[in-house]
C-alpha atoms as a PDB file:
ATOM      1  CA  UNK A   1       3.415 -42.882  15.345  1.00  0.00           C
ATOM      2  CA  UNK A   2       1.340 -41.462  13.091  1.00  0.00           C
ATOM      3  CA  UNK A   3      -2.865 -41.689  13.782  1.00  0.00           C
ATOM      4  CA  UNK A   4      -5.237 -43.951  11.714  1.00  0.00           C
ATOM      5  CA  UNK A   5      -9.009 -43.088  11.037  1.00  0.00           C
ATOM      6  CA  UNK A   6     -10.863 -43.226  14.299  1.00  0.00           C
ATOM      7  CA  UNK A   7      -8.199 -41.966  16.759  1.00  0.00           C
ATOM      8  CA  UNK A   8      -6.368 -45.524  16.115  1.00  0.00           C
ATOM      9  CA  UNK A   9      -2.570 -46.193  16.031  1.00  0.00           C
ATOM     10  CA  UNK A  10      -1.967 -46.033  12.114  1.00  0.00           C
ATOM     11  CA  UNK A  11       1.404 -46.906  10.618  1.00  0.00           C
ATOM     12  CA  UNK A  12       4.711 -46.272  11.986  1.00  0.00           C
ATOM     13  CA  UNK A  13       8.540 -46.911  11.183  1.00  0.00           C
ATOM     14  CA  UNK A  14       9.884 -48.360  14.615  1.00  0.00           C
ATOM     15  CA  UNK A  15      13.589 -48.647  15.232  1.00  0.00           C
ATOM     16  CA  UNK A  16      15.427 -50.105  18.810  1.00  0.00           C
ATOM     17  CA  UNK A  17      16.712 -47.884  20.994  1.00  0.00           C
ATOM     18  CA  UNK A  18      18.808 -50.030  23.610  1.00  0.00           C
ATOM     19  CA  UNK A  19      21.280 -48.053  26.801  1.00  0.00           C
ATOM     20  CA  UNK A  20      22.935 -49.533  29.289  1.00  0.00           C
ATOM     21  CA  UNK A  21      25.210 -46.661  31.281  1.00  0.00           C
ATOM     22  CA  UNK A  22      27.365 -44.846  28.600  1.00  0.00           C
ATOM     23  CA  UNK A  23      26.294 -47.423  25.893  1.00  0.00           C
ATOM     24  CA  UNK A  24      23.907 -46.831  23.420  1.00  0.00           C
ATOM     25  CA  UNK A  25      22.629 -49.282  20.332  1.00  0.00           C
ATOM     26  CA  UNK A  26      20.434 -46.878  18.123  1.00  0.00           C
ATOM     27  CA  UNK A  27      19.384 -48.451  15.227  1.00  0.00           C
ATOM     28  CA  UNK A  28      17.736 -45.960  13.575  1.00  0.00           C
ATOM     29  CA  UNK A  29      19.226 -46.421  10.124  1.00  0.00           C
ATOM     30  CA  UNK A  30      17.651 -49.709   9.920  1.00  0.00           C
ATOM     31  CA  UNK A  31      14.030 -48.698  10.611  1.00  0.00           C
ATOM     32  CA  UNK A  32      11.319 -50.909   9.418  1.00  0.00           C
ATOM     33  CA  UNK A  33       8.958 -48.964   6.858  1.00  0.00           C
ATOM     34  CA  UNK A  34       5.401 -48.356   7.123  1.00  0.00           C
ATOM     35  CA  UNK A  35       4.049 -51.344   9.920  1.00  0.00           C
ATOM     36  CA  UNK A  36       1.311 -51.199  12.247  1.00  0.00           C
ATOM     37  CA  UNK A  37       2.650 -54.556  13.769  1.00  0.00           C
ATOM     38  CA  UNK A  38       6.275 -55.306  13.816  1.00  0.00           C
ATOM     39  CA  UNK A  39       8.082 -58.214  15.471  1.00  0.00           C
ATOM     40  CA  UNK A  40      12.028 -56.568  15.807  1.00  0.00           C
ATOM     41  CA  UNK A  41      14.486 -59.461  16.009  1.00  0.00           C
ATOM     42  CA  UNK A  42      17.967 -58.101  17.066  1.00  0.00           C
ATOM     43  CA  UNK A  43      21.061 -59.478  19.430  1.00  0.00           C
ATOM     44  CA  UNK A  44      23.207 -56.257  21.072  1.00  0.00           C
ATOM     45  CA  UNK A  45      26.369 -57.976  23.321  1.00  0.00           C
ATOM     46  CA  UNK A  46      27.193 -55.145  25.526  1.00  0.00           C
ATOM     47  CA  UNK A  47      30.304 -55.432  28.013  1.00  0.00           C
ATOM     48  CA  UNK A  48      28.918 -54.852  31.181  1.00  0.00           C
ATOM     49  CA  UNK A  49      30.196 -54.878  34.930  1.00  0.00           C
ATOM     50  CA  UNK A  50      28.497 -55.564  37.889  1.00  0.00           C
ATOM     51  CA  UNK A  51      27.600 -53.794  40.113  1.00  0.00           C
ATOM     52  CA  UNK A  52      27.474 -51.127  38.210  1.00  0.00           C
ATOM     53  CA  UNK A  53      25.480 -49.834  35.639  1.00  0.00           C
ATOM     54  CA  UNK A  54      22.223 -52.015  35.955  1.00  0.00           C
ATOM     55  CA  UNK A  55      19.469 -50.116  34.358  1.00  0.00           C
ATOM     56  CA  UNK A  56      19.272 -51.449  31.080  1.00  0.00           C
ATOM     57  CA  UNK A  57      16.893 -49.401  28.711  1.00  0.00           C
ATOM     58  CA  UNK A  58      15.182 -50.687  25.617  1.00  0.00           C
ATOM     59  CA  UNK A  59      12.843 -48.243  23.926  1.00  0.00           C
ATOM     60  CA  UNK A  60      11.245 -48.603  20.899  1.00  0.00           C
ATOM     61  CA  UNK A  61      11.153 -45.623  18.703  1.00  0.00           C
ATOM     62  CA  UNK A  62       9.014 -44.235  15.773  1.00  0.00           C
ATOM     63  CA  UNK A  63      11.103 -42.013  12.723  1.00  0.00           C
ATOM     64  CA  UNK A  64       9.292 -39.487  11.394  1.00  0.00           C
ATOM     65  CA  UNK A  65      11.096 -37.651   8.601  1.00  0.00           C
ATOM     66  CA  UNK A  66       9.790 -33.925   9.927  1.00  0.00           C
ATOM     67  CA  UNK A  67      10.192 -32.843  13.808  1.00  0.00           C
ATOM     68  CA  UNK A  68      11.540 -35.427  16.367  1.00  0.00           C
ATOM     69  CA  UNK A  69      11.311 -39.156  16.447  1.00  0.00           C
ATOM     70  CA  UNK A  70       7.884 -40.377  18.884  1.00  0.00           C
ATOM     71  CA  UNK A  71       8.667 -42.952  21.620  1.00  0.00           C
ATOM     72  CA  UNK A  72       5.837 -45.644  21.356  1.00  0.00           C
ATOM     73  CA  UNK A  73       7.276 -47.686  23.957  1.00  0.00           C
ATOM     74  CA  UNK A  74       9.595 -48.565  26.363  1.00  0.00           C
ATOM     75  CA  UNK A  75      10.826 -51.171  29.185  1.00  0.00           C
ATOM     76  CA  UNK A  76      13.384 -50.920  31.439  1.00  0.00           C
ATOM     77  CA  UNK A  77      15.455 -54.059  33.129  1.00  0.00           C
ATOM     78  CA  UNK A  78      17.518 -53.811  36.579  1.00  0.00           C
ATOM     79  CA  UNK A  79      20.143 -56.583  35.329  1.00  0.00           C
ATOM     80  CA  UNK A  80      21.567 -56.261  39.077  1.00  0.00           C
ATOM     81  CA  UNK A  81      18.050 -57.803  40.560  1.00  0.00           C
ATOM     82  CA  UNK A  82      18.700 -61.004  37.647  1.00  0.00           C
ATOM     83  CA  UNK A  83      22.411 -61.549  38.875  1.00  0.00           C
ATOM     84  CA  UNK A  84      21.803 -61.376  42.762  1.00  0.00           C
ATOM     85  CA  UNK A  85      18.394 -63.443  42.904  1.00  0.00           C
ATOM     86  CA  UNK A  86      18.572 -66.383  44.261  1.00  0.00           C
ATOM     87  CA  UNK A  87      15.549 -68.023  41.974  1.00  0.00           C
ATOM     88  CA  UNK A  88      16.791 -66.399  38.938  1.00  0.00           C
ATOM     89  CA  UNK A  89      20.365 -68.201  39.719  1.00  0.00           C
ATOM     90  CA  UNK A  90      18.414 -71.993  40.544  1.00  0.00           C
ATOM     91  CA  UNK A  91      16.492 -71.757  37.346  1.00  0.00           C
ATOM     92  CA  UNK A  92      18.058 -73.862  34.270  1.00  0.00           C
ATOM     93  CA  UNK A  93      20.872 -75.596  36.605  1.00  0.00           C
ATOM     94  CA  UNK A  94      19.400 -79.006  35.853  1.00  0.00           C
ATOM     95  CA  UNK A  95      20.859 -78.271  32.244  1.00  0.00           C
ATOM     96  CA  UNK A  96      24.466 -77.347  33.654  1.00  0.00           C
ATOM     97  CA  UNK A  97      27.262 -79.777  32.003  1.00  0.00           C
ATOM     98  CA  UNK A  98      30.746 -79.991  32.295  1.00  0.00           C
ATOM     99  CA  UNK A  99      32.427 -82.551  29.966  1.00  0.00           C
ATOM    100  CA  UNK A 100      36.320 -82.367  28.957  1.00  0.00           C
ATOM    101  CA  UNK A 101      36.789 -78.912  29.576  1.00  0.00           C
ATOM    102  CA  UNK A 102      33.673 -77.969  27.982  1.00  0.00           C
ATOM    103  CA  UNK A 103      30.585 -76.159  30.284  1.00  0.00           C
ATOM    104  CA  UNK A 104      26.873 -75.775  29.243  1.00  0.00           C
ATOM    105  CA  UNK A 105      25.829 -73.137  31.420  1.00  0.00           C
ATOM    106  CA  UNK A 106      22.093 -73.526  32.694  1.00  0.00           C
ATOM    107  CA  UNK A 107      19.618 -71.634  30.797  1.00  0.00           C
ATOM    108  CA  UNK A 108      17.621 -68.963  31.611  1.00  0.00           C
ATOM    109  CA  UNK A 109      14.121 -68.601  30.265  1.00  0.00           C
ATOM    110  CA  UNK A 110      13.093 -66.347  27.528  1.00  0.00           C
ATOM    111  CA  UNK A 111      11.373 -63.233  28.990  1.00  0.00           C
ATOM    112  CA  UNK A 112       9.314 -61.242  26.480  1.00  0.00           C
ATOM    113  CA  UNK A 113       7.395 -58.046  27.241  1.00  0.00           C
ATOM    114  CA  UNK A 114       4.609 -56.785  25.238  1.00  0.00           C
ATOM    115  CA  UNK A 115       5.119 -52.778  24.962  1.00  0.00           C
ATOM    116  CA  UNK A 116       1.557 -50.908  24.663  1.00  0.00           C
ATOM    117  CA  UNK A 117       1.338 -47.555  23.366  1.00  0.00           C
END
């Protein structure tokens, strides 16, 4: 990230950064040019088995053209905790359907994390 007048944050091109175990989403080719405030919208499906590999690592990344990429932030999700909690397995079943043959599995709420640099 490069630095704005007064010591502040200036603009950066941030790309997603997402592990899980062996896996690895880098989406570096599709960085975002020039932003000092980004909202990054993107789906990665990765096959998973549990227990197992839990730790699942989502960084997001700033390219810089000369030297190495800069980390500006990063968050890190035990997906083992979510599948063996008891409160995380109540919430949403009041949404649960099954109609011929077809399920609506309960929902989970949306969980967003702010990442400060």
């Amino acid at each position: 990230m490069d630095m704005g007048f007064g010591g502040r944050p200036g603009k950066s091109d941030p790309y997603l950064i997402v592990k899980l175990g062996k896996f690895k989403f880098d989406d570096r080719k599709n960085k975002v040019d020039d932003v000092t405030d980004v909202d990054l919208y993107k789906m990665v499906e990765i096959n998973a088995e549990l227990p197992g590999d839990s730790q699942l690592d989502i960084r997001v990344m700033d390219h810089d053209d000369i030297g190495s990429d800069d980390l500006i932030g990063r968050t890190v999700i035990d997906l083992e905790d979510r599948l063996f909690d008891r409160r995380w397995l109540e919430w949403g079943r009041e949404n649960m359907t099954q109609e011929l043959g077809h399920i609506r599995w309960s929902t989970k709420p949306v969980e967003r994390r702010t990442l400060y640099i």
